[in-house]
Protein backbone atom coordinates (compact mmCIF):
# COMPACT_ATOMS: atom_id res chain seq x y z
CA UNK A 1 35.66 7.55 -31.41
CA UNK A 2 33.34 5.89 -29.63
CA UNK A 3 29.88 3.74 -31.14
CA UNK A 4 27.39 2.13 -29.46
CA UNK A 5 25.71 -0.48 -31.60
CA UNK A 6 21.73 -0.30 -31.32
CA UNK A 7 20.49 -2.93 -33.28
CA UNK A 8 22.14 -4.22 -36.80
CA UNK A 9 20.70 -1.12 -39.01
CA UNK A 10 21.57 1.66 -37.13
CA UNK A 11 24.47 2.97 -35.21
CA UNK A 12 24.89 6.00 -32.49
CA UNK A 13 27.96 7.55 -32.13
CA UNK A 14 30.54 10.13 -30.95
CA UNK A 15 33.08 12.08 -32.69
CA UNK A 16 35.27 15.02 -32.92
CA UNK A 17 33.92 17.95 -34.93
CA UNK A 18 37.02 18.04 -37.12
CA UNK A 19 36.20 14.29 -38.57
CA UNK A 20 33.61 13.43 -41.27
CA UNK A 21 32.44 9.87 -40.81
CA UNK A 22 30.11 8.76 -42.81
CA UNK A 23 27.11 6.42 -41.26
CA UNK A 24 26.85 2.89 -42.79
CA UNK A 25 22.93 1.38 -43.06
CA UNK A 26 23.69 -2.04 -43.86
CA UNK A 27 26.45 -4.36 -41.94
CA UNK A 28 27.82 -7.93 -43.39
CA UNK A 29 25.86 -10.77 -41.97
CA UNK A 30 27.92 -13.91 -41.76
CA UNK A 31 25.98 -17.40 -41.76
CA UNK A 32 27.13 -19.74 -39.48
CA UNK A 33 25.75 -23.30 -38.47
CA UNK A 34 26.88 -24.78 -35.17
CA UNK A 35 26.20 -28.21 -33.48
CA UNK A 36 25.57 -27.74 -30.20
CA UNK A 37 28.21 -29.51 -27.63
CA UNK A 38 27.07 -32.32 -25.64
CA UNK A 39 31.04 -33.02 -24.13
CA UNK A 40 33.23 -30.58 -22.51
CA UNK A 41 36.53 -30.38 -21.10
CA UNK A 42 40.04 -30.51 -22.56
CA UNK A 43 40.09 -33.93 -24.18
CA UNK A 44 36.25 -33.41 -26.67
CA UNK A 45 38.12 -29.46 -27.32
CA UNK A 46 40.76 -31.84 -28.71
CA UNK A 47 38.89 -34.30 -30.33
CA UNK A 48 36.45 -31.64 -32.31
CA UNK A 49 39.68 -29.84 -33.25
CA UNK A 50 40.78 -33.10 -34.96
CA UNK A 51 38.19 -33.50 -36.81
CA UNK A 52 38.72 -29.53 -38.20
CA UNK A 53 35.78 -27.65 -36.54
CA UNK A 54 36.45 -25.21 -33.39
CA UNK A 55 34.69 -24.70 -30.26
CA UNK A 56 33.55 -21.57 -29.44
CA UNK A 57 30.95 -20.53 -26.85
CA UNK A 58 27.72 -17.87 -27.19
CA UNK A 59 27.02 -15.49 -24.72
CA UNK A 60 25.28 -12.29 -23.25
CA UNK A 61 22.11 -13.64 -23.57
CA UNK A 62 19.69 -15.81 -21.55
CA UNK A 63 22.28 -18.84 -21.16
CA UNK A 64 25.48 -19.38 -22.66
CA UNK A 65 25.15 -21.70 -25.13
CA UNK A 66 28.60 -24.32 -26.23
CA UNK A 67 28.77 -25.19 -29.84
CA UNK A 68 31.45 -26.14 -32.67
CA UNK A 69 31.21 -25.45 -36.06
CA UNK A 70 33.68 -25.94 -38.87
CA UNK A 71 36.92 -23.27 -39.31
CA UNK A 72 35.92 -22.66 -43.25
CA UNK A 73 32.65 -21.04 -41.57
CA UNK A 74 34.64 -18.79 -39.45
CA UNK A 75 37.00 -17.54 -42.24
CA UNK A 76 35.46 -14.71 -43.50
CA UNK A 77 34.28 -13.47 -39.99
CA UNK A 78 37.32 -13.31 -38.42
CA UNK A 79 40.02 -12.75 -41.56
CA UNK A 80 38.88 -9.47 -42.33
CA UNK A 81 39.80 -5.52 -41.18
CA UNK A 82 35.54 -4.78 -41.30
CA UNK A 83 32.80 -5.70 -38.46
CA UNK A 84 30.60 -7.92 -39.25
CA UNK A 85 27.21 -9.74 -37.71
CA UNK A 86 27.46 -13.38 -37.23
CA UNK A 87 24.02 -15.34 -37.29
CA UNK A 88 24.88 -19.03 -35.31
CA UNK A 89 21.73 -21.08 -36.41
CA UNK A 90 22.59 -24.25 -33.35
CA UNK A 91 19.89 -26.71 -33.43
CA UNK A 92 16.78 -24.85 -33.81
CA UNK A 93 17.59 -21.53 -32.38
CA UNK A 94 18.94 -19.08 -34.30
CA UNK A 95 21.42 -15.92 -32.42
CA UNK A 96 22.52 -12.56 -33.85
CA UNK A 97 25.89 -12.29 -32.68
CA UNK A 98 29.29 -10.42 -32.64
CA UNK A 99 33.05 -11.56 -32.63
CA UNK A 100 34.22 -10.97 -28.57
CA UNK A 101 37.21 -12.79 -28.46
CA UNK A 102 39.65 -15.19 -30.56
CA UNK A 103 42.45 -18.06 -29.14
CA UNK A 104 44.70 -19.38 -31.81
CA UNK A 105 47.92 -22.26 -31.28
CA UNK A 106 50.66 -20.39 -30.73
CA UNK A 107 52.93 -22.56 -32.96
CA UNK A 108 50.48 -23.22 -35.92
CA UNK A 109 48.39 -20.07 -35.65
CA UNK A 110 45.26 -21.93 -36.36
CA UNK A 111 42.10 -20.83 -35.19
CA UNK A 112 41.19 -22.76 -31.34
CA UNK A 113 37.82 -20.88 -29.75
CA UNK A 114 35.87 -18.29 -30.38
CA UNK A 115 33.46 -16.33 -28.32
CA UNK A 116 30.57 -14.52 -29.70
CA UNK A 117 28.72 -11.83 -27.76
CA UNK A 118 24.80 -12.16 -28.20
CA UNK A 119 22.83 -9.28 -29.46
CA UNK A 120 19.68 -9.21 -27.07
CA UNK A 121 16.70 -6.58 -27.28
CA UNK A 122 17.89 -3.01 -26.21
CA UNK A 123 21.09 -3.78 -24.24
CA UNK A 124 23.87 -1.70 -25.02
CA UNK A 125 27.35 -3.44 -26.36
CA UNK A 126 30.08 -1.38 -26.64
CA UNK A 127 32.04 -2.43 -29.25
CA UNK A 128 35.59 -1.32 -31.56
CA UNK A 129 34.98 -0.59 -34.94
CA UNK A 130 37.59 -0.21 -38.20
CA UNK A 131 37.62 3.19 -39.28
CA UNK A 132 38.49 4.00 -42.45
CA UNK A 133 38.77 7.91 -43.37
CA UNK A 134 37.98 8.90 -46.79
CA UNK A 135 38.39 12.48 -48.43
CA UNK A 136 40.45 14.92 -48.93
CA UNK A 137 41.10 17.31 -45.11
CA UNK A 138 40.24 20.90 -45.54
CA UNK A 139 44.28 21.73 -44.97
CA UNK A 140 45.13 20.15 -47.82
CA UNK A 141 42.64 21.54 -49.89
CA UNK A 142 43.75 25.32 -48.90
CA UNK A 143 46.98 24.39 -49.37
CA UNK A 144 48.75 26.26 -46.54
């Protein structure tokens, strides 16, 4: 299957004629407030990880923009089997994003960087989506 997200309300997509999928109006928006990053490099990634926030970059957009934010504000956007928006309010600019890409420790499997993707105007992100099928097939209705 193959969807192309539009904007947040509506979505376009491709299927096989044997499927039913039903078309969802309304995806979870996720609230997240960053602090933009005035430091880079390996030792402030550290030192913001001490303090229990993660880096995590923003881009697709204009510029790319470097933030942290705390890991109890990424929780329920990337522990969970559905898609969700994430709005990243840094300073005083707010961006409509999605989840691109996650890093965690390898030995403690917590949370390093994330990336976000920004949702811009009318360009197209391809993105993969949880599908969940629902129903009863028409082969198992018949019975045969």
């Amino acid at each position: 299957m193959e969807v192309f997200i539009i904007s947040d309300r509506w979505v376009k997509y491709r299927v096989f004629p044997t499927f039913a999928v039903q078309k969802f109006n309304q995806m979870n928006t996720i609230t997240i407030e960053g602090v933009l990053r005035t430091e880079h490099g390996k030792k402030a990634a550290r030192q913001i990880r001490s303090q229990e926030n993660v880096p995590g970059v923003i881009y697709g957009g204009a510029e790319e923009v470097n933030f942290y934010a705390s890991a109890k504000a990424f929780k329920s956007l990337v522990y969970t089997g559905e898609f969700q928006l994430a709005e990243v309010t840094v300073g005083a600019k707010k961006y409509k994003c999605i989840l691109k890409d996650l890093q965690f420790d390898k030995v403690s499997d917590q949370l390093i960087h994330v990336d976000l993707l920004e949702l811009v105007g009318d360009k197209k992100v391809i993105a993969t989506l949880p599908i969940k099928f629902t129903g009863v097939s028409v082969g198992v209705k018949v019975k045969s």
